[in-house]
C-alpha atoms as a PDB file:
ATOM      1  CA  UNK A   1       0.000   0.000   0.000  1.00  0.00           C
ATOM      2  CA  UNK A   2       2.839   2.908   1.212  1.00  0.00           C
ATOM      3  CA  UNK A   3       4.340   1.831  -2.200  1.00  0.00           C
ATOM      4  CA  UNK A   4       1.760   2.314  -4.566  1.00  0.00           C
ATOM      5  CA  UNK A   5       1.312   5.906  -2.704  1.00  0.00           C
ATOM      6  CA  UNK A   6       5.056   7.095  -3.164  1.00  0.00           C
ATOM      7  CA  UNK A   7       4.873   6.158  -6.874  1.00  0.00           C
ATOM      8  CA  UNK A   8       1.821   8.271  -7.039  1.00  0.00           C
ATOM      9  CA  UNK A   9       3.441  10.704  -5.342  1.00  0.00           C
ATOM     10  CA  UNK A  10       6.328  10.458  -7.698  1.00  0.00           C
ATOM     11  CA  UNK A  11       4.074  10.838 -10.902  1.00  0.00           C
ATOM     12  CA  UNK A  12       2.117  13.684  -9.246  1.00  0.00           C
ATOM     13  CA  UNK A  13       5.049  15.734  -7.781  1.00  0.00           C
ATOM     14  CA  UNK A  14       4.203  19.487  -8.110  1.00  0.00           C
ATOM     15  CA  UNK A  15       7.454  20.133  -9.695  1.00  0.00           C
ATOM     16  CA  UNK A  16       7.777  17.686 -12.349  1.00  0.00           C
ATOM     17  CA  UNK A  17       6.084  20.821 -15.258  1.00  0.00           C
ATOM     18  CA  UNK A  18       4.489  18.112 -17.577  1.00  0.00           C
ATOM     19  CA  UNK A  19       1.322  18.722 -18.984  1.00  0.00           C
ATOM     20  CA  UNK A  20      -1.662  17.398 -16.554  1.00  0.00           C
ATOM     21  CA  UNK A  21      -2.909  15.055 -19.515  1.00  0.00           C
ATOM     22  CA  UNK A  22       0.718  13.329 -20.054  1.00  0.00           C
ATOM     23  CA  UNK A  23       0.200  12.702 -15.590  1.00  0.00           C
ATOM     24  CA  UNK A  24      -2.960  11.543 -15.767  1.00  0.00           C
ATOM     25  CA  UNK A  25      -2.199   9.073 -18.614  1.00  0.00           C
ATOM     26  CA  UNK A  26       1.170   8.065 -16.730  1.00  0.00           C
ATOM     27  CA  UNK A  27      -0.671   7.566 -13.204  1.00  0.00           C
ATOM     28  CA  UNK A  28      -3.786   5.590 -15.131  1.00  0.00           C
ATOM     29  CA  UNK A  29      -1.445   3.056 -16.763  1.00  0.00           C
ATOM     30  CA  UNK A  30       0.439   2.820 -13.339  1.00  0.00           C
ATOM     31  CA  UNK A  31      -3.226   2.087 -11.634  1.00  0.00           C
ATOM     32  CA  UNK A  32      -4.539  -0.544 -13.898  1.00  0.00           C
ATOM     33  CA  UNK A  33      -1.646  -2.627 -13.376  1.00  0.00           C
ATOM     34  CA  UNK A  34      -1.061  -1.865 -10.067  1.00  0.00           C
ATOM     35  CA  UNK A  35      -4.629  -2.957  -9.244  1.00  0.00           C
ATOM     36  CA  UNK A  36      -4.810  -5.940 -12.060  1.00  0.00           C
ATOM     37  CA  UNK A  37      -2.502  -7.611  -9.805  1.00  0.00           C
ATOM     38  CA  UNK A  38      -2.983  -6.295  -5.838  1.00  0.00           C
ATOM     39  CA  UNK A  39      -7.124  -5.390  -6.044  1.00  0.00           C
ATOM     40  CA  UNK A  40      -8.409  -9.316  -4.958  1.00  0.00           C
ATOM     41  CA  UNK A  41      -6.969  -8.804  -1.740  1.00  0.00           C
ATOM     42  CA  UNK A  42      -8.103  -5.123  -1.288  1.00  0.00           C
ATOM     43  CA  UNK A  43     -11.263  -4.113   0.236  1.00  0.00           C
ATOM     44  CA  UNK A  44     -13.890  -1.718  -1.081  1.00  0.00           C
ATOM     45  CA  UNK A  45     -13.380   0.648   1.265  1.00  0.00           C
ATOM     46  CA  UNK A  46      -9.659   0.976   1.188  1.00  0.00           C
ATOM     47  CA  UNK A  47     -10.175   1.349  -3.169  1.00  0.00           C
ATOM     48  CA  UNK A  48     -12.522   4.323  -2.059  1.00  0.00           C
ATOM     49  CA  UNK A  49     -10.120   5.608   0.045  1.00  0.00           C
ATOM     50  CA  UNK A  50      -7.406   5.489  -1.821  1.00  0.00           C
ATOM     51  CA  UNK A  51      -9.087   7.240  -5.096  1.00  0.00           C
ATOM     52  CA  UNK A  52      -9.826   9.605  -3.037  1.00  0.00           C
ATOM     53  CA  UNK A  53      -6.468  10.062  -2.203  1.00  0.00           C
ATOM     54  CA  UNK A  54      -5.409   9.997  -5.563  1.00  0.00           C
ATOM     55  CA  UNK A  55      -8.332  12.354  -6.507  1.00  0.00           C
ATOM     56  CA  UNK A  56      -6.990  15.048  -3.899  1.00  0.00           C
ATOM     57  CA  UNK A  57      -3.475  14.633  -5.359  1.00  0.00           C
ATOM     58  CA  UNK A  58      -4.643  15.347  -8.908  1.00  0.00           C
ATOM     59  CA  UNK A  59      -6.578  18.288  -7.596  1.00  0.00           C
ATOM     60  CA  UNK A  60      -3.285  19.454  -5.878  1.00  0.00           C
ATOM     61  CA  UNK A  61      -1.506  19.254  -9.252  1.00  0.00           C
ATOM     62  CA  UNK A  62      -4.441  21.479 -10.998  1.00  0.00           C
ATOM     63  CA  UNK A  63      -4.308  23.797  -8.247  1.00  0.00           C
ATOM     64  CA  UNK A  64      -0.579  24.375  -8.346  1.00  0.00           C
ATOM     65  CA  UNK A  65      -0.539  24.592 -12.171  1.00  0.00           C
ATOM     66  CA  UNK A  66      -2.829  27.910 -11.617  1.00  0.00           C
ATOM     67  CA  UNK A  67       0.590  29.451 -10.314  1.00  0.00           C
ATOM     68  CA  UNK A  68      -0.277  32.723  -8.967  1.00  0.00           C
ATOM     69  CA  UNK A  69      -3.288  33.329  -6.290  1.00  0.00           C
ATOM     70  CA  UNK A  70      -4.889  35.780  -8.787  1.00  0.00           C
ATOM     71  CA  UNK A  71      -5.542  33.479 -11.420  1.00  0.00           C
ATOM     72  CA  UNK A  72      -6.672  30.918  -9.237  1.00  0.00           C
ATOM     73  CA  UNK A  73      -9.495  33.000  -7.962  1.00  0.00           C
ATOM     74  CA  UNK A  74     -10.305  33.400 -11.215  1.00  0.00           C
ATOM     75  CA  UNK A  75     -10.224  29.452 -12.579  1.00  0.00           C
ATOM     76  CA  UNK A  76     -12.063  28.540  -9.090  1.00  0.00           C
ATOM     77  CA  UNK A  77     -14.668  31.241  -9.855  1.00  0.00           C
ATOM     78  CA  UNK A  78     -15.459  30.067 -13.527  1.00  0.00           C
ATOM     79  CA  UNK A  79     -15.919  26.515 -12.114  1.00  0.00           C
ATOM     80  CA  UNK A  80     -18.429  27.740 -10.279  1.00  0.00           C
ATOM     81  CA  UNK A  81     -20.687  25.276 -10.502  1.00  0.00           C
ATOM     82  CA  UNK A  82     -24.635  25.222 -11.969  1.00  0.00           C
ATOM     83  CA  UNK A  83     -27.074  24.308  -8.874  1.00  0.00           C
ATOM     84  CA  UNK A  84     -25.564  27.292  -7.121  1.00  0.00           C
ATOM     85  CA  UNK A  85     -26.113  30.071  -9.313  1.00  0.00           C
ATOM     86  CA  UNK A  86     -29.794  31.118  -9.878  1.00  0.00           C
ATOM     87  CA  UNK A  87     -28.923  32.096 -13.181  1.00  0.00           C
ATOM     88  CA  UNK A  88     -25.966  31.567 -15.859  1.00  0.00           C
ATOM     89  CA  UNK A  89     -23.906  34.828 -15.391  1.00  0.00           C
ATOM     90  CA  UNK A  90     -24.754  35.726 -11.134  1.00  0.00           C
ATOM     91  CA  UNK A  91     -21.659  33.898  -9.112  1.00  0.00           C
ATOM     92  CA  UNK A  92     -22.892  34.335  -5.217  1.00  0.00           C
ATOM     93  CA  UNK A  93     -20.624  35.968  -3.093  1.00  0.00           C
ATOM     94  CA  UNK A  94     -20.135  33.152  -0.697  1.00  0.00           C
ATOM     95  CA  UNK A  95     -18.281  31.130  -3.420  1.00  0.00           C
ATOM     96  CA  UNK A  96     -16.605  34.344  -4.830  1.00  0.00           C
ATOM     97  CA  UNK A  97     -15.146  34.690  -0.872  1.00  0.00           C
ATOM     98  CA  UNK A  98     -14.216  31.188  -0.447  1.00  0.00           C
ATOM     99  CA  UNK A  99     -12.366  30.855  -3.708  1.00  0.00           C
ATOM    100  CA  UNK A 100     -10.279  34.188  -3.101  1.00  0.00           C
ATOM    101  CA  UNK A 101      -9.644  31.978   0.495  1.00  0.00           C
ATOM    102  CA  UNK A 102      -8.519  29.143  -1.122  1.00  0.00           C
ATOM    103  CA  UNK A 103      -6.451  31.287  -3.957  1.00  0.00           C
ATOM    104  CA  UNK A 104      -4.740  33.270  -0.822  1.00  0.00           C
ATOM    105  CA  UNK A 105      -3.824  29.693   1.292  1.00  0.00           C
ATOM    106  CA  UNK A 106      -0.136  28.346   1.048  1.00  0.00           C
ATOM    107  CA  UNK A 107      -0.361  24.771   1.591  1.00  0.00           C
ATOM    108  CA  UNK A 108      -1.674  22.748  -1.439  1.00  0.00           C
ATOM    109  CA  UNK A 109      -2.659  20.043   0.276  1.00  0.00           C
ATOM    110  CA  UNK A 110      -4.783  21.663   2.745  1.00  0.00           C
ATOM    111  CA  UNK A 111      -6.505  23.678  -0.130  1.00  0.00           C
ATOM    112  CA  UNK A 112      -6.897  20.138  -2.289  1.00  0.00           C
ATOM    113  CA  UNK A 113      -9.595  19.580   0.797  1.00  0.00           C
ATOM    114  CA  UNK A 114     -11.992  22.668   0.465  1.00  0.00           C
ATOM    115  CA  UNK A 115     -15.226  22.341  -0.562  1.00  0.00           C
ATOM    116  CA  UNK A 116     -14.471  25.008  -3.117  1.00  0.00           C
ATOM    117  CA  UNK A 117     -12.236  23.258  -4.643  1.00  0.00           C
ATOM    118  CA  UNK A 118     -13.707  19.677  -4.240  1.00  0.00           C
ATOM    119  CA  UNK A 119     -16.975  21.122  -6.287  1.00  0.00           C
ATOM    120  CA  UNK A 120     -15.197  23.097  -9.014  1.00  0.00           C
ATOM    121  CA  UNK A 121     -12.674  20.636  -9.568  1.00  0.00           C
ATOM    122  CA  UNK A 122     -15.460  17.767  -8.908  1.00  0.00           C
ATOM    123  CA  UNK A 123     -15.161  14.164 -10.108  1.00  0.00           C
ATOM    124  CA  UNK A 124     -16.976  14.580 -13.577  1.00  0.00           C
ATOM    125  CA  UNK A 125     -14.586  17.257 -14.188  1.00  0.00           C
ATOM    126  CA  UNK A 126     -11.562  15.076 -13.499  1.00  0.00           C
ATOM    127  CA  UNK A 127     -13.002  12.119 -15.335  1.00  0.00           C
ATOM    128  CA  UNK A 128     -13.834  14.450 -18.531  1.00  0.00           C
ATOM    129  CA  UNK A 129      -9.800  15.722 -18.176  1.00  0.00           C
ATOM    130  CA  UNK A 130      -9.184  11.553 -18.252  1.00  0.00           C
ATOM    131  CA  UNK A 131      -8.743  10.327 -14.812  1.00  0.00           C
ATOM    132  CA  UNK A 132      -9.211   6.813 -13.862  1.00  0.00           C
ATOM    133  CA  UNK A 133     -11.266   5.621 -10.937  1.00  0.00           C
ATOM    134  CA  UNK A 134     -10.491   2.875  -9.263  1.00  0.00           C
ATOM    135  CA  UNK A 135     -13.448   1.958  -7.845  1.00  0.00           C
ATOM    136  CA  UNK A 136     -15.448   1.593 -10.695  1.00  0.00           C
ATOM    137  CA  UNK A 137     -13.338   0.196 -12.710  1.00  0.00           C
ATOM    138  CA  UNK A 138     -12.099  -2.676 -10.562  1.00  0.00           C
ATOM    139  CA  UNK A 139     -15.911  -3.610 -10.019  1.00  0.00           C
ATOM    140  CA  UNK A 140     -16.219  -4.137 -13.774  1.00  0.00           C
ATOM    141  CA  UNK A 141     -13.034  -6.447 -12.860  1.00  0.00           C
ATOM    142  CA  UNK A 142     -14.606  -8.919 -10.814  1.00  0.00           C
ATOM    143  CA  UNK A 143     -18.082  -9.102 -12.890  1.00  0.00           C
ATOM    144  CA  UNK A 144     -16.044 -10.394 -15.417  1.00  0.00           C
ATOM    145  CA  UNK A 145     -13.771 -12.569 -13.542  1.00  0.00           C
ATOM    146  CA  UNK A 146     -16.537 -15.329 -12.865  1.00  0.00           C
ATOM    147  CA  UNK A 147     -17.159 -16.104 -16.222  1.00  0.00           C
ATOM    148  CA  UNK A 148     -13.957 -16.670 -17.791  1.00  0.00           C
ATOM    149  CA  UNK A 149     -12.980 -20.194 -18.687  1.00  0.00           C
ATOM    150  CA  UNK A 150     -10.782 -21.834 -16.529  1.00  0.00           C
ATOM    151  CA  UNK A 151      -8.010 -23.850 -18.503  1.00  0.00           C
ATOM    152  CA  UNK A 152      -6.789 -26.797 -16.683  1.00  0.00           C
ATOM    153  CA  UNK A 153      -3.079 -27.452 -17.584  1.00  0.00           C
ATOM    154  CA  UNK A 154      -2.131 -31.141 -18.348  1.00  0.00           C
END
């Protein structure tokens, strides 16, 4: 487990300036094999948790990618998203205030967690950049894995 988190960690350092595509195609080939071979004997709940981790990491990349607190007010704002504003162009002031908090907050990690950021940066939006969820995916695993022919070997 602490070793597939340190190669994520590797493949999602902050400093590494690749573009977040090339990552997220790196990390999803890492996590298919990864949990091809180690997912039988993990259980649900610790594949939740640990896209979630991985989830939070990505969103640390994005967020450090926006490089300057200005123009991360202004990406956070724009991902604003629909079931909070009454109509297309009104943002309401409470997210306005809590994405100039987040822009204004040093520690990437700690802003990864806000709310803000969890709901503008929120899981459709990673899976339409091309991130892979684990939990999903590995479920599909195991429908299939009941069905396939077993070859004896003579």
């Amino acid at each position: 487990m602490e070793s597939f988190r340190k190669a994520v960690r590797e493949k999602t350092k902050r400093n590494r300036n690749r573009s977040l595509v090339s990552i997220l195609d790196e990390l999803k080939t890492y996590v298919r094999g990864w949990f091809g071979y180690f997912s039988i004997g993990l259980s649900k709940s610790r594949r939740e948790e640990l896209n979630g981790w991985m989830r939070r990491r990505i969103r640390q990349y994005i967020f450090k990618q926006w490089k300057t607190p200005r123009n991360r007010a202004r990406q956070l704002i724009k991902l604003c998203p629909e079931f909070l504003k009454p109509h297309p162009e009104y943002i309401p002031d409470e997210w306005r205030s809590s994405c100039y908090k987040a822009a204004y907050n040093r520690s990437y990690w700690t802003v990864s967690g806000y709310s803000v950021v969890r709901y503008g940066l929120s899981n459709k939006v990673l899976k339409d950049l091309g991130m892979y969820f684990i939990p999903e995916n590995v479920e599909k695993w195991f429908e299939t894995a009941e069905y396939r022919p077993v070859r004896s070997v003579v």
